[in-house]
PDB file of N, CA and C in Angstrom:
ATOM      1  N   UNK A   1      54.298 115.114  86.930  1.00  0.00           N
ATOM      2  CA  UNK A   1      54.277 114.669  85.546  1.00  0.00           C
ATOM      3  C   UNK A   1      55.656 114.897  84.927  1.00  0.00           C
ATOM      4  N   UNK A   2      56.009 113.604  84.375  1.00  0.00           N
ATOM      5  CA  UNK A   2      57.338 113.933  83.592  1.00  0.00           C
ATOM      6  C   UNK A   2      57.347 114.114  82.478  1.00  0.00           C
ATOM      7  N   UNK A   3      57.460 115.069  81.921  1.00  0.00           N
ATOM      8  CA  UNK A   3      57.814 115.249  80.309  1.00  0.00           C
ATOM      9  C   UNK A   3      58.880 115.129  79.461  1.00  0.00           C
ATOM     10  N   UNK A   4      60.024 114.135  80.309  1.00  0.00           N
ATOM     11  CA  UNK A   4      61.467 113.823  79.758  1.00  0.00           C
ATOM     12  C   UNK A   4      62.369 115.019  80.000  1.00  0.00           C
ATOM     13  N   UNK A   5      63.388 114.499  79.463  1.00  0.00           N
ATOM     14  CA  UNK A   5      64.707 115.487  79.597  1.00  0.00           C
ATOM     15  C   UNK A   5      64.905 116.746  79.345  1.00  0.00           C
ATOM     16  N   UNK A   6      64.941 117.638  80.611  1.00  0.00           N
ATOM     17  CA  UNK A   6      65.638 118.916  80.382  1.00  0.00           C
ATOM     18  C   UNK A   6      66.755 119.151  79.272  1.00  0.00           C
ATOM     19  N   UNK A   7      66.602 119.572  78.116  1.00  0.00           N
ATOM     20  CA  UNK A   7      67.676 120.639  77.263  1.00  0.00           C
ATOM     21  C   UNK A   7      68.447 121.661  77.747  1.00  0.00           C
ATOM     22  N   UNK A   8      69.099 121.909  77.780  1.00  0.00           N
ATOM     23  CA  UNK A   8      69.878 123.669  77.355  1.00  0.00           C
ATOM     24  C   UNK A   8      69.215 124.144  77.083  1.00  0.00           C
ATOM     25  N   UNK A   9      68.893 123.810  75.608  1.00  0.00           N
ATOM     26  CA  UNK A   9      67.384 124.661  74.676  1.00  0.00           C
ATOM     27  C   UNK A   9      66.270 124.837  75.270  1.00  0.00           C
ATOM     28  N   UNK A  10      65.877 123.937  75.619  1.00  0.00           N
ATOM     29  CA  UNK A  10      64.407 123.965  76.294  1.00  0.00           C
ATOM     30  C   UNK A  10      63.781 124.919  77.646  1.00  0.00           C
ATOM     31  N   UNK A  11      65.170 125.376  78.225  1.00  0.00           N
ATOM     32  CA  UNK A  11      65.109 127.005  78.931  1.00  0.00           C
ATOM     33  C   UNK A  11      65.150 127.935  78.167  1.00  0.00           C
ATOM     34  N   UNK A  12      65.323 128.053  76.783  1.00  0.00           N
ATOM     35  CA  UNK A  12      65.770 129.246  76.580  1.00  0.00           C
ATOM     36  C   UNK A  12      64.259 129.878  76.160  1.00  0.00           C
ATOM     37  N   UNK A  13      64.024 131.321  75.965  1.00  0.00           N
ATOM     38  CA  UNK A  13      62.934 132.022  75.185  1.00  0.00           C
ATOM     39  C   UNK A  13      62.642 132.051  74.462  1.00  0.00           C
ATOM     40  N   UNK A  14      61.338 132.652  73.800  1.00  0.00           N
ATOM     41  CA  UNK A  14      60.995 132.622  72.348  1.00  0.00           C
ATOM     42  C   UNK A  14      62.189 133.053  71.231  1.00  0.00           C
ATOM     43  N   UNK A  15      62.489 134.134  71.933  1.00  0.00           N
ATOM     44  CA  UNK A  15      63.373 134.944  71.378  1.00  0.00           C
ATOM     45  C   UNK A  15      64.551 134.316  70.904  1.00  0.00           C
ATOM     46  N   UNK A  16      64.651 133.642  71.746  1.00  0.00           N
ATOM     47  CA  UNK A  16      65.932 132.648  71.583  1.00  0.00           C
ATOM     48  C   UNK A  16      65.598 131.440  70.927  1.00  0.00           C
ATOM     49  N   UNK A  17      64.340 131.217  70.595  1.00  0.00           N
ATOM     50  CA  UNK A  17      64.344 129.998  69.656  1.00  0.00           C
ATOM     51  C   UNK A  17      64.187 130.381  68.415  1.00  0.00           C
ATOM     52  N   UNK A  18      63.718 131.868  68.276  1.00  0.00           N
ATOM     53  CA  UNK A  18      63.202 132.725  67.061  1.00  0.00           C
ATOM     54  C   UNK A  18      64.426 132.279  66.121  1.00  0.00           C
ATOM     55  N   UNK A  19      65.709 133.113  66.803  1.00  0.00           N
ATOM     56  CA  UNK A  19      66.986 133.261  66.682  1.00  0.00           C
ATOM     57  C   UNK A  19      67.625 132.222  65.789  1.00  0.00           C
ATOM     58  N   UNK A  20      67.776 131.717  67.037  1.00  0.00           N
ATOM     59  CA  UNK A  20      68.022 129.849  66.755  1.00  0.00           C
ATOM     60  C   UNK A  20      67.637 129.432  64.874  1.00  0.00           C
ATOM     61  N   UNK A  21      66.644 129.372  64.620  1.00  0.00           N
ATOM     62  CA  UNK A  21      65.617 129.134  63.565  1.00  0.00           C
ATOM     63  C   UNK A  21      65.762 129.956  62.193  1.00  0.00           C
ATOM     64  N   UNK A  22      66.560 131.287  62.014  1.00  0.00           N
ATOM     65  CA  UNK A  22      66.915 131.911  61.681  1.00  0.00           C
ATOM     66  C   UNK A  22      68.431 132.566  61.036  1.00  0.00           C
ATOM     67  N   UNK A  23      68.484 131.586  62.313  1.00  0.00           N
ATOM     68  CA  UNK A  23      70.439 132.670  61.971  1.00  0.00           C
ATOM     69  C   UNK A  23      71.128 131.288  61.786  1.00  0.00           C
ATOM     70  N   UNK A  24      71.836 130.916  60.361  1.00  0.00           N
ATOM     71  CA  UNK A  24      72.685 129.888  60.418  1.00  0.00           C
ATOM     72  C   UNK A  24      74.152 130.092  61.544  1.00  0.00           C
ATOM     73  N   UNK A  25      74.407 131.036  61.606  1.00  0.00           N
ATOM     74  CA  UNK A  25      76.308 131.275  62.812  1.00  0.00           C
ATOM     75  C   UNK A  25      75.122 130.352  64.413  1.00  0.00           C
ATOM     76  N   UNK A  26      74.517 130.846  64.777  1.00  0.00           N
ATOM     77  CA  UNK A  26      74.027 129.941  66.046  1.00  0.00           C
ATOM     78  C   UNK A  26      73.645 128.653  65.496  1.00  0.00           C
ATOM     79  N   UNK A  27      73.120 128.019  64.520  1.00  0.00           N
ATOM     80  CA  UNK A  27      73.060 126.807  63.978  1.00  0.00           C
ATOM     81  C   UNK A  27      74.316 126.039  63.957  1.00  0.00           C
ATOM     82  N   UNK A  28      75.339 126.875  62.918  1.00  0.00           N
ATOM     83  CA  UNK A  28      76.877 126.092  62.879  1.00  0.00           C
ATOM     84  C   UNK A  28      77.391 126.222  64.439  1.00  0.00           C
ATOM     85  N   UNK A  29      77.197 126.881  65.302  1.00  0.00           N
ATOM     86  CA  UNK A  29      77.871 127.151  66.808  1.00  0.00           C
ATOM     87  C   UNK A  29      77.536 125.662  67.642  1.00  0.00           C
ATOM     88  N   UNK A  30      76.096 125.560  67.429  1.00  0.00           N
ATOM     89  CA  UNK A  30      75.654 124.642  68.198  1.00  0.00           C
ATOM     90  C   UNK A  30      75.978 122.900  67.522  1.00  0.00           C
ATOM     91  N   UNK A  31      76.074 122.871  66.046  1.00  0.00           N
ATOM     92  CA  UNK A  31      76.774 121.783  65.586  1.00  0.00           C
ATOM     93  C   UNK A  31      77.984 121.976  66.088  1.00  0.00           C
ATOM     94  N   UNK A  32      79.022 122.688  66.052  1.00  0.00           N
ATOM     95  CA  UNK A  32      79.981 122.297  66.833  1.00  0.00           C
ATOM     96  C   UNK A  32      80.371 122.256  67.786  1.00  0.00           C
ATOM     97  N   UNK A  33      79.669 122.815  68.927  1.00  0.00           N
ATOM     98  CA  UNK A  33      79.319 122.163  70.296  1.00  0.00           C
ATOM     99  C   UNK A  33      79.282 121.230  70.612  1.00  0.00           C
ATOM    100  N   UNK A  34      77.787 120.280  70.111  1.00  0.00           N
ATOM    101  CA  UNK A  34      77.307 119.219  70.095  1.00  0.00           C
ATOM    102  C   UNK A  34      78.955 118.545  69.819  1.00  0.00           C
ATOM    103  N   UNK A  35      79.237 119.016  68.633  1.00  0.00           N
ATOM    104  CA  UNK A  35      80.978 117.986  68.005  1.00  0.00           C
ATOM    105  C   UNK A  35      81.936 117.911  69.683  1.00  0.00           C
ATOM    106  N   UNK A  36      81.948 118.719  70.072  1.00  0.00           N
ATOM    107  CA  UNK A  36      82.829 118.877  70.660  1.00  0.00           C
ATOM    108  C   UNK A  36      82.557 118.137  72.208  1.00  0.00           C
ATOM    109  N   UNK A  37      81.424 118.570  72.586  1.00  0.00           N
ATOM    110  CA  UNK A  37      80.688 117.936  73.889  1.00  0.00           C
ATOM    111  C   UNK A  37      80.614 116.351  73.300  1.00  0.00           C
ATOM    112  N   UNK A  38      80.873 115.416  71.945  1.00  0.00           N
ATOM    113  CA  UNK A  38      80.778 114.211  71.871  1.00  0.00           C
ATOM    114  C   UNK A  38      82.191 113.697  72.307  1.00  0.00           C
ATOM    115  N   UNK A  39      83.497 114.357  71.475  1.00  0.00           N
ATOM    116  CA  UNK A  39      84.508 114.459  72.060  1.00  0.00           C
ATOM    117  C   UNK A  39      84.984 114.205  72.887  1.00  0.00           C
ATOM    118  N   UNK A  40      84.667 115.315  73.789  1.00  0.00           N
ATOM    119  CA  UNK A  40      85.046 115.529  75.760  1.00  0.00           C
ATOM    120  C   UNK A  40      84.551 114.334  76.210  1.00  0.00           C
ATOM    121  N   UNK A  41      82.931 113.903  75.910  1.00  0.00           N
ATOM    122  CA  UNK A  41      82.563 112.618  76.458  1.00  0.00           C
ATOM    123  C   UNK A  41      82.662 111.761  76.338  1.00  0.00           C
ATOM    124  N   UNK A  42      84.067 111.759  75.359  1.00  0.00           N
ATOM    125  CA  UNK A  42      84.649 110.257  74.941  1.00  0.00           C
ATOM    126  C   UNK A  42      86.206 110.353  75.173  1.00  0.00           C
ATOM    127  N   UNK A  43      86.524 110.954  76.141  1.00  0.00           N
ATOM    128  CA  UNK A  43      88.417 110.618  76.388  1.00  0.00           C
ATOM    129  C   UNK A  43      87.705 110.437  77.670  1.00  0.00           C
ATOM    130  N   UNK A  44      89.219 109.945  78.264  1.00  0.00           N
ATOM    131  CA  UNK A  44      89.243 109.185  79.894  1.00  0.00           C
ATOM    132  C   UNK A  44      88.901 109.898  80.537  1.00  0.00           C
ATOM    133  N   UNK A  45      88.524 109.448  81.837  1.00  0.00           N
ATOM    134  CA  UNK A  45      88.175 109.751  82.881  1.00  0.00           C
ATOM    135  C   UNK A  45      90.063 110.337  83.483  1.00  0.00           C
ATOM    136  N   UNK A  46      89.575 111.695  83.951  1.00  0.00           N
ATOM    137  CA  UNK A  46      90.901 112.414  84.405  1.00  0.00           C
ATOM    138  C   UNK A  46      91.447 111.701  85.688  1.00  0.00           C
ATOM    139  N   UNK A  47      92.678 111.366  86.036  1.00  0.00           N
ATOM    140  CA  UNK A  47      93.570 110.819  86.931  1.00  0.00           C
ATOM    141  C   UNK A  47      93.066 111.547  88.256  1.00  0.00           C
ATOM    142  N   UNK A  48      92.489 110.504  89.351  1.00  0.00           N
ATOM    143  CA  UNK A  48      92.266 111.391  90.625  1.00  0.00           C
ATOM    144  C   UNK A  48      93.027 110.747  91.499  1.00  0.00           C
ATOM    145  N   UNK A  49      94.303 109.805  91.748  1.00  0.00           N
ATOM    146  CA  UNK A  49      95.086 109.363  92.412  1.00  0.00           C
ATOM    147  C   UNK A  49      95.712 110.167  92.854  1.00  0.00           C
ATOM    148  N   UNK A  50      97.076 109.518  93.301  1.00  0.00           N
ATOM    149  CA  UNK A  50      97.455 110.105  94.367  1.00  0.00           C
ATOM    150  C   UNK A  50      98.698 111.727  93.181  1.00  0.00           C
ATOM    151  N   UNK A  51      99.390 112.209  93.094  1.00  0.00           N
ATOM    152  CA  UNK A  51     100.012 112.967  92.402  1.00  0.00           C
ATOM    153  C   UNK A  51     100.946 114.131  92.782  1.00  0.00           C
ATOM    154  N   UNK A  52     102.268 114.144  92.322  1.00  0.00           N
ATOM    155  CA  UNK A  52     102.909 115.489  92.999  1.00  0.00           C
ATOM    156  C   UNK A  52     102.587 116.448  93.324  1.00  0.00           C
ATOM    157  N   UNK A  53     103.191 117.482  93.276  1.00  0.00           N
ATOM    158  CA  UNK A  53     102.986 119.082  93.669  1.00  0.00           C
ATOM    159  C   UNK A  53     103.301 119.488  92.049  1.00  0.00           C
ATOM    160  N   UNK A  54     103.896 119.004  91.717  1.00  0.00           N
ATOM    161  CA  UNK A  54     104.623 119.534  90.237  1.00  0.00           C
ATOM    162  C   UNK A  54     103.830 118.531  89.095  1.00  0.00           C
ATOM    163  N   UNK A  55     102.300 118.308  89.247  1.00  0.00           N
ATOM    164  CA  UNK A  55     101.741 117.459  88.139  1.00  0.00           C
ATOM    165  C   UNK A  55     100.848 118.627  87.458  1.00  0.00           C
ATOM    166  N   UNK A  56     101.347 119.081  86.034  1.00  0.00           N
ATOM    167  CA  UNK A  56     100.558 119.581  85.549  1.00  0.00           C
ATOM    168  C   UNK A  56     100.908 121.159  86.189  1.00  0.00           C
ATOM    169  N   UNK A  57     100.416 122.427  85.009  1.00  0.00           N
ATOM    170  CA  UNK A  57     100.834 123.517  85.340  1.00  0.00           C
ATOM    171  C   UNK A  57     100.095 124.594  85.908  1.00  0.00           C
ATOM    172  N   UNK A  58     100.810 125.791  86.737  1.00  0.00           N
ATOM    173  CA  UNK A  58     100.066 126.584  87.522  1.00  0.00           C
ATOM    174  C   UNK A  58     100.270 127.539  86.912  1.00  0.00           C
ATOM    175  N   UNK A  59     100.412 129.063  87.226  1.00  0.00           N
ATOM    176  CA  UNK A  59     101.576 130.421  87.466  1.00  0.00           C
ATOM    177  C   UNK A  59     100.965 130.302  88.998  1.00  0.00           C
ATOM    178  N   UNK A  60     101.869 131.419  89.435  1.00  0.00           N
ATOM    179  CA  UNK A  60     101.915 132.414  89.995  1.00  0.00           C
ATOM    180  C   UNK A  60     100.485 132.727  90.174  1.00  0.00           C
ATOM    181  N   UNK A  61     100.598 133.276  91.842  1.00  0.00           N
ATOM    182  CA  UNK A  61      99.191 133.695  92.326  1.00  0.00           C
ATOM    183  C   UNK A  61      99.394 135.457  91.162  1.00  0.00           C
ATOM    184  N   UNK A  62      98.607 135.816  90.593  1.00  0.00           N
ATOM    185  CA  UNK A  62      98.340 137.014  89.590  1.00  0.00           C
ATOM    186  C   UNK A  62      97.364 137.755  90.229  1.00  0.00           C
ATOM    187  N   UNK A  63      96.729 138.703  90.675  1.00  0.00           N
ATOM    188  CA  UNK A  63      95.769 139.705  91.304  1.00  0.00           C
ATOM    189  C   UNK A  63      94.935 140.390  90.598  1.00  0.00           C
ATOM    190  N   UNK A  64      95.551 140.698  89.050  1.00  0.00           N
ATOM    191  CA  UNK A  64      94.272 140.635  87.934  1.00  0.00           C
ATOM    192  C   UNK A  64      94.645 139.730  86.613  1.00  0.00           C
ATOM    193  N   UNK A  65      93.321 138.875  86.540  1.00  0.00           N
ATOM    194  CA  UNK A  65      93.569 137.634  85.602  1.00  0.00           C
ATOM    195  C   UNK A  65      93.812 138.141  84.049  1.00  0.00           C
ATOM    196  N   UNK A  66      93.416 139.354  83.767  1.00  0.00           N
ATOM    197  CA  UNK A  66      93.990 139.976  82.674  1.00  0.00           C
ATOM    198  C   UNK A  66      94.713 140.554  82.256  1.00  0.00           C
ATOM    199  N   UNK A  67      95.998 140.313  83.868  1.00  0.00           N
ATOM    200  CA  UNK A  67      97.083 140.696  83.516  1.00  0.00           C
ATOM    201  C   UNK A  67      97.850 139.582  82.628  1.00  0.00           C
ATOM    202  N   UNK A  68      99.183 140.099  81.277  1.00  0.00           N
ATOM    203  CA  UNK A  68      99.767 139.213  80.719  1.00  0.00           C
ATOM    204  C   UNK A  68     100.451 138.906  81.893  1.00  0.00           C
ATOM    205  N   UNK A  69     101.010 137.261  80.994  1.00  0.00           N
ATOM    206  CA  UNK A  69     101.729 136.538  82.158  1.00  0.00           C
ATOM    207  C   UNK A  69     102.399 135.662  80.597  1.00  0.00           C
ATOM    208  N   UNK A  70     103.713 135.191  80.566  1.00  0.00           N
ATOM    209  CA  UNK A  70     104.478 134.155  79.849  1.00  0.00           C
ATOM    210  C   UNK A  70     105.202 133.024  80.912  1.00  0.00           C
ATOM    211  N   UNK A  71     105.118 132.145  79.387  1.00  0.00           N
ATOM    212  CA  UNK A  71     106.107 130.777  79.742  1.00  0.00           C
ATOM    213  C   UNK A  71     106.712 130.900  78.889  1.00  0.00           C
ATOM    214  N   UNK A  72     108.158 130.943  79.325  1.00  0.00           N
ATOM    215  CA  UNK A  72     109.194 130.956  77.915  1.00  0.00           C
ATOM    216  C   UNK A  72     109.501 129.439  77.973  1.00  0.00           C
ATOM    217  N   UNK A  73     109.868 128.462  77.379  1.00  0.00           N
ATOM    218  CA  UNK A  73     110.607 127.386  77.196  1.00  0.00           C
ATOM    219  C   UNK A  73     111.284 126.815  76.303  1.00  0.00           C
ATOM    220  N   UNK A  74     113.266 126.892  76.360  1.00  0.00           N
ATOM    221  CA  UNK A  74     114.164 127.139  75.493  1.00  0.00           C
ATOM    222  C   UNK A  74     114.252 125.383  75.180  1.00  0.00           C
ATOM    223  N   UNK A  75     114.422 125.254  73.832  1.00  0.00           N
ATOM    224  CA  UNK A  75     114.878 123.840  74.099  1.00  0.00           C
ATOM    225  C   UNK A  75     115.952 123.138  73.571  1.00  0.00           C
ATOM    226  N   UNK A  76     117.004 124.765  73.543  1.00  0.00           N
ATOM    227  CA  UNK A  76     118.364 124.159  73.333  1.00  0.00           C
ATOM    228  C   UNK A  76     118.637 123.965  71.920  1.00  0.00           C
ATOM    229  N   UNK A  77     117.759 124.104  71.311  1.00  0.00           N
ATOM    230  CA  UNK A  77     117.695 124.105  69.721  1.00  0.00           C
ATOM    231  C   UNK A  77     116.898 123.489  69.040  1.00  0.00           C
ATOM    232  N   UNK A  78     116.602 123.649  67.358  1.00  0.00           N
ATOM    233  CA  UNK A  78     115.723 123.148  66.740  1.00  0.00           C
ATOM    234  C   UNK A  78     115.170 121.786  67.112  1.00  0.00           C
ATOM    235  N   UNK A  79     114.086 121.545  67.020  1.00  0.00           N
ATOM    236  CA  UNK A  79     113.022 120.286  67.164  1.00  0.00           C
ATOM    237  C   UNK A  79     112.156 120.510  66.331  1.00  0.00           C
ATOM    238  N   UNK A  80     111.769 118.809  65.752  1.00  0.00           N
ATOM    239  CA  UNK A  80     110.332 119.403  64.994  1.00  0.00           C
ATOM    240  C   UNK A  80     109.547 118.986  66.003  1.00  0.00           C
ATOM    241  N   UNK A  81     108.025 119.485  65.459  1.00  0.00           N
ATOM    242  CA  UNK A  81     107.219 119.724  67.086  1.00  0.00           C
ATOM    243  C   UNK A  81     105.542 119.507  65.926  1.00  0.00           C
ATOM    244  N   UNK A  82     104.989 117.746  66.821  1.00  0.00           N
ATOM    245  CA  UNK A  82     104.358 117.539  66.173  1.00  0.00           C
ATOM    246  C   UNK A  82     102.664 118.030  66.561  1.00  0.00           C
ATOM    247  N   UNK A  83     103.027 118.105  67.768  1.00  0.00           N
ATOM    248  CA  UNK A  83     101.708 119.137  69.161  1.00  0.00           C
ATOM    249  C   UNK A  83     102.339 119.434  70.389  1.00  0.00           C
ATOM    250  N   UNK A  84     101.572 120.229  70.480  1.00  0.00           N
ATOM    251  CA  UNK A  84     101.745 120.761  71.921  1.00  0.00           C
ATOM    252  C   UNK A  84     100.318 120.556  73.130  1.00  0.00           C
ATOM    253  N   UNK A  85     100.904 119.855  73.846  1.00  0.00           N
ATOM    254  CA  UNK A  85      99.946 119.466  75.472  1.00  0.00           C
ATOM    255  C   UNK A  85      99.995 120.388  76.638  1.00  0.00           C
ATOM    256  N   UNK A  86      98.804 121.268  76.467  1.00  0.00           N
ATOM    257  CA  UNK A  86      98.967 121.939  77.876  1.00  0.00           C
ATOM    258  C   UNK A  86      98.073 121.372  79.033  1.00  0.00           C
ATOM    259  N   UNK A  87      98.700 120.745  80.079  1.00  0.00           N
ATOM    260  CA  UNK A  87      97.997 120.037  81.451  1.00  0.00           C
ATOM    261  C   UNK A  87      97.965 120.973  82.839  1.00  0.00           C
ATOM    262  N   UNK A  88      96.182 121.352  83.030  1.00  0.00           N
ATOM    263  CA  UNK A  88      96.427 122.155  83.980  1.00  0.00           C
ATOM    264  C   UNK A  88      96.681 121.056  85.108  1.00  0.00           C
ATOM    265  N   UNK A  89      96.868 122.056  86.042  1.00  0.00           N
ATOM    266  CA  UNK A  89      96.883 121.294  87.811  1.00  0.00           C
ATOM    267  C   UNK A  89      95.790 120.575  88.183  1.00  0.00           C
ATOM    268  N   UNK A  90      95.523 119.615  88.355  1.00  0.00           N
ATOM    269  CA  UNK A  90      93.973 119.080  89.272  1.00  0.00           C
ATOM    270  C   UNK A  90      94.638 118.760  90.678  1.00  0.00           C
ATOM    271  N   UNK A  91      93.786 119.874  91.527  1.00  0.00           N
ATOM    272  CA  UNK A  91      93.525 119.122  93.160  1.00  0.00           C
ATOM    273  C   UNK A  91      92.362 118.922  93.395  1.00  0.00           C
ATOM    274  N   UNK A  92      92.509 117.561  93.593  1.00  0.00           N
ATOM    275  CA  UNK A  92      90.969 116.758  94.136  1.00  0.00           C
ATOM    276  C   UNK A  92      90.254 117.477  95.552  1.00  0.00           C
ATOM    277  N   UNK A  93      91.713 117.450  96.327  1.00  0.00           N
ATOM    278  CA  UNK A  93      91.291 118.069  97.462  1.00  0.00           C
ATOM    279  C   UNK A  93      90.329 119.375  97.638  1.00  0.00           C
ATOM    280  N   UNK A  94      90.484 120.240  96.700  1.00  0.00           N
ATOM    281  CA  UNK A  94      89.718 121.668  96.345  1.00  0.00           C
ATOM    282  C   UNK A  94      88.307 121.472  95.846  1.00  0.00           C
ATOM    283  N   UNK A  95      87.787 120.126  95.721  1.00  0.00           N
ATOM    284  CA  UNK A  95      87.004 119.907  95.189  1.00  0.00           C
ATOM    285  C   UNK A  95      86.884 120.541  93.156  1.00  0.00           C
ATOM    286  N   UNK A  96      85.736 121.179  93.248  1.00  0.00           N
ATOM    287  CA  UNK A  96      85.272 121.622  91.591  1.00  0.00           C
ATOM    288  C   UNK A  96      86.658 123.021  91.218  1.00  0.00           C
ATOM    289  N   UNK A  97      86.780 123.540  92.507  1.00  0.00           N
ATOM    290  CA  UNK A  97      87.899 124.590  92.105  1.00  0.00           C
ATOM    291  C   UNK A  97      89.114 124.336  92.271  1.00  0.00           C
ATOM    292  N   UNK A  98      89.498 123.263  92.449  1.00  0.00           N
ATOM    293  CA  UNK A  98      90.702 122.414  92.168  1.00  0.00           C
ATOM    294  C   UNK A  98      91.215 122.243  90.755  1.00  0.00           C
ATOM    295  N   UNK A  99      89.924 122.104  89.644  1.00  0.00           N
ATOM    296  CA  UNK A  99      90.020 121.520  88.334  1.00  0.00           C
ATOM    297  C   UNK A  99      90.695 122.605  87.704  1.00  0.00           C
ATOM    298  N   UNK A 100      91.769 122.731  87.267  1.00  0.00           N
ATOM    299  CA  UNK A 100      92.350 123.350  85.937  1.00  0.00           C
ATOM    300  C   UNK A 100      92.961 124.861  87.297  1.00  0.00           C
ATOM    301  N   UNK A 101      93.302 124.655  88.447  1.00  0.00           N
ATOM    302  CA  UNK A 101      93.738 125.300  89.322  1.00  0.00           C
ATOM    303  C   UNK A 101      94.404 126.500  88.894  1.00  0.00           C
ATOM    304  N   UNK A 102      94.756 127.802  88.264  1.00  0.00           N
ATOM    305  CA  UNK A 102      95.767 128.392  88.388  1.00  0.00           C
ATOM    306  C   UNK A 102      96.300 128.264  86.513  1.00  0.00           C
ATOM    307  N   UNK A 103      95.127 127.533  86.134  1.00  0.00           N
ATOM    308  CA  UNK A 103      95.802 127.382  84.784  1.00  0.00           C
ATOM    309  C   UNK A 103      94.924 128.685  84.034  1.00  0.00           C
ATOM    310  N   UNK A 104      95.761 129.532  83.295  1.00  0.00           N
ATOM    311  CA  UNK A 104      94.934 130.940  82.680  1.00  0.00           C
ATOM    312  C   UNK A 104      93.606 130.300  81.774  1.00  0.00           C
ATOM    313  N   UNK A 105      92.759 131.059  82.146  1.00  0.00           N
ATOM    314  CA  UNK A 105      91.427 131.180  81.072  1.00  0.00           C
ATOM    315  C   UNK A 105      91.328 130.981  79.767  1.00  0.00           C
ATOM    316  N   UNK A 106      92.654 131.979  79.437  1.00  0.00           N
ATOM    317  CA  UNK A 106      92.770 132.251  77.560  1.00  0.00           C
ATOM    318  C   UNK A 106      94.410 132.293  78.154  1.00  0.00           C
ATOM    319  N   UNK A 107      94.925 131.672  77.073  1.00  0.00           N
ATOM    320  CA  UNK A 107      96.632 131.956  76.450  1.00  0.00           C
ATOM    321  C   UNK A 107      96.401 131.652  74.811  1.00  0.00           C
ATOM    322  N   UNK A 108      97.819 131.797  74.261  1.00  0.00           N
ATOM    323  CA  UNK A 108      98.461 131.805  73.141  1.00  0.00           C
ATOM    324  C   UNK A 108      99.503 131.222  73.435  1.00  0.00           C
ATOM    325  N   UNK A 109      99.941 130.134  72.477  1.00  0.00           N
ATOM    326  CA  UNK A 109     100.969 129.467  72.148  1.00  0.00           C
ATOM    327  C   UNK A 109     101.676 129.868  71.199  1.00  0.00           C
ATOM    328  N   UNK A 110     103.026 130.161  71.052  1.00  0.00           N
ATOM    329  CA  UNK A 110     103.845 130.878  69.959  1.00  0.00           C
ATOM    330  C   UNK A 110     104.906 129.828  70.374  1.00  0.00           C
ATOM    331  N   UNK A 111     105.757 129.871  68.928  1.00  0.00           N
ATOM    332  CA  UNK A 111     106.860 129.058  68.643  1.00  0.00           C
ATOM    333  C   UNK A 111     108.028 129.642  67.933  1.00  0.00           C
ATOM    334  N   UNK A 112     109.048 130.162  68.320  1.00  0.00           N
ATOM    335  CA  UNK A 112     110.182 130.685  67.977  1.00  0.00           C
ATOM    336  C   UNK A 112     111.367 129.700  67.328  1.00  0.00           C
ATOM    337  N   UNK A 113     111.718 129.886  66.146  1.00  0.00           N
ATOM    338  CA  UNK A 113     113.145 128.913  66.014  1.00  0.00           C
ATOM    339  C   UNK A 113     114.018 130.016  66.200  1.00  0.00           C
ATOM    340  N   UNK A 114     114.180 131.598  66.827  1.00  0.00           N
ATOM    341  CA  UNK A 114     115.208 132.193  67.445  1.00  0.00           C
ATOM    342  C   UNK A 114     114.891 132.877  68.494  1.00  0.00           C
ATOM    343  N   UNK A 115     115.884 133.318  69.765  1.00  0.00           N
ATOM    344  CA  UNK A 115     115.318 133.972  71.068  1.00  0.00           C
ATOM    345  C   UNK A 115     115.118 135.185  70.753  1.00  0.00           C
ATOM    346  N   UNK A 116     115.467 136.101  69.285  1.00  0.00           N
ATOM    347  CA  UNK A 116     115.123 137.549  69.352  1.00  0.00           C
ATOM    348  C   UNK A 116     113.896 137.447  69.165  1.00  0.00           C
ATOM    349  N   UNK A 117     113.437 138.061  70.141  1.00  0.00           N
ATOM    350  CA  UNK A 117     111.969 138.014  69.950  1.00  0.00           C
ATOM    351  C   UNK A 117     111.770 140.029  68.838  1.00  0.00           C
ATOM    352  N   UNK A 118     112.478 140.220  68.647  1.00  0.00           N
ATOM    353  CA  UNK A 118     112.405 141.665  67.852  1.00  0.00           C
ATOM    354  C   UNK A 118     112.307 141.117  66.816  1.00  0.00           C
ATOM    355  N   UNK A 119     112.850 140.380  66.604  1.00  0.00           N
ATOM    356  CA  UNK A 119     112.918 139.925  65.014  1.00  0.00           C
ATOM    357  C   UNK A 119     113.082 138.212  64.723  1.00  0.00           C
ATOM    358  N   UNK A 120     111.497 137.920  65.233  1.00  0.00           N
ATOM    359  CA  UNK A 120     111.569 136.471  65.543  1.00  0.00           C
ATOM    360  C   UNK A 120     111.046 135.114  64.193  1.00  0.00           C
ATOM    361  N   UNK A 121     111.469 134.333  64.071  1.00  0.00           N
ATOM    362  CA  UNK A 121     111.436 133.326  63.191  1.00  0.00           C
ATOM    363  C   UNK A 121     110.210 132.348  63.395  1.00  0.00           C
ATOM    364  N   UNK A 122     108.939 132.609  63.484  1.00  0.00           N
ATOM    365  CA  UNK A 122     107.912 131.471  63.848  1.00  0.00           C
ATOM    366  C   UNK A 122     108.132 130.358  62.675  1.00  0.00           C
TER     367      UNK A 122
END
């Protein structure tokens, strides 16, 4: 017997629907989910052709992922800077652990208009 489409929601527990029903922060969480999962399912389909070694960014093999790690990048002087694009690595070949290869979990983006970083100009 089919009773239609599996949810997210529809695994979860009482407890968890109690919740749900109750607490507006999991209400606004899940509206912007939903926002965001409409989003994702509306840009392109990611490039699986053929592609360099140098498409899109890695680090360094790291041994604990919570170790810090930087990218400095100088650019010779002022620019205005209207976004910033960070592109991880995709290898197809790796299959699902190919996707976003080597690219950190969590970073921070910072923007300097001087290299002292002691006494820096964001």
């Amino acid at each position: 017997m089919n009773c239609g489409p599996v949810s997210a929601t529809s695994a979860l527990s009482f407890a968890d629907h109690t919740a749900r029903l109750f607490s507006p922060k999991i209400r606004a969480a899940e509206r912007r989910l939903a926002e965001i999962e409409e989003v994702v399912a509306s840009l392109p389909e990611l490039y699986s052709g053929p592609r360099g070694s140098r498409f899109g960014f890695h680090s360094e093999t790291i041994p604990n992922q919570f170790e810090p790690h930087s990218l400095d990048i100088d650019l010779g002087r002022s620019w205005p800077i209207d976004s910033i694009v960070a592109i991880p690595v995709h290898l197809p070949t790796r299959g699902v652990s190919g996707e976003g290869y080597g690219f950190p979990l969590r970073f921070k983006i910072e923007v300097f208009k001087t290299t002292d970083r002691g006494n820096p100009e964001l």
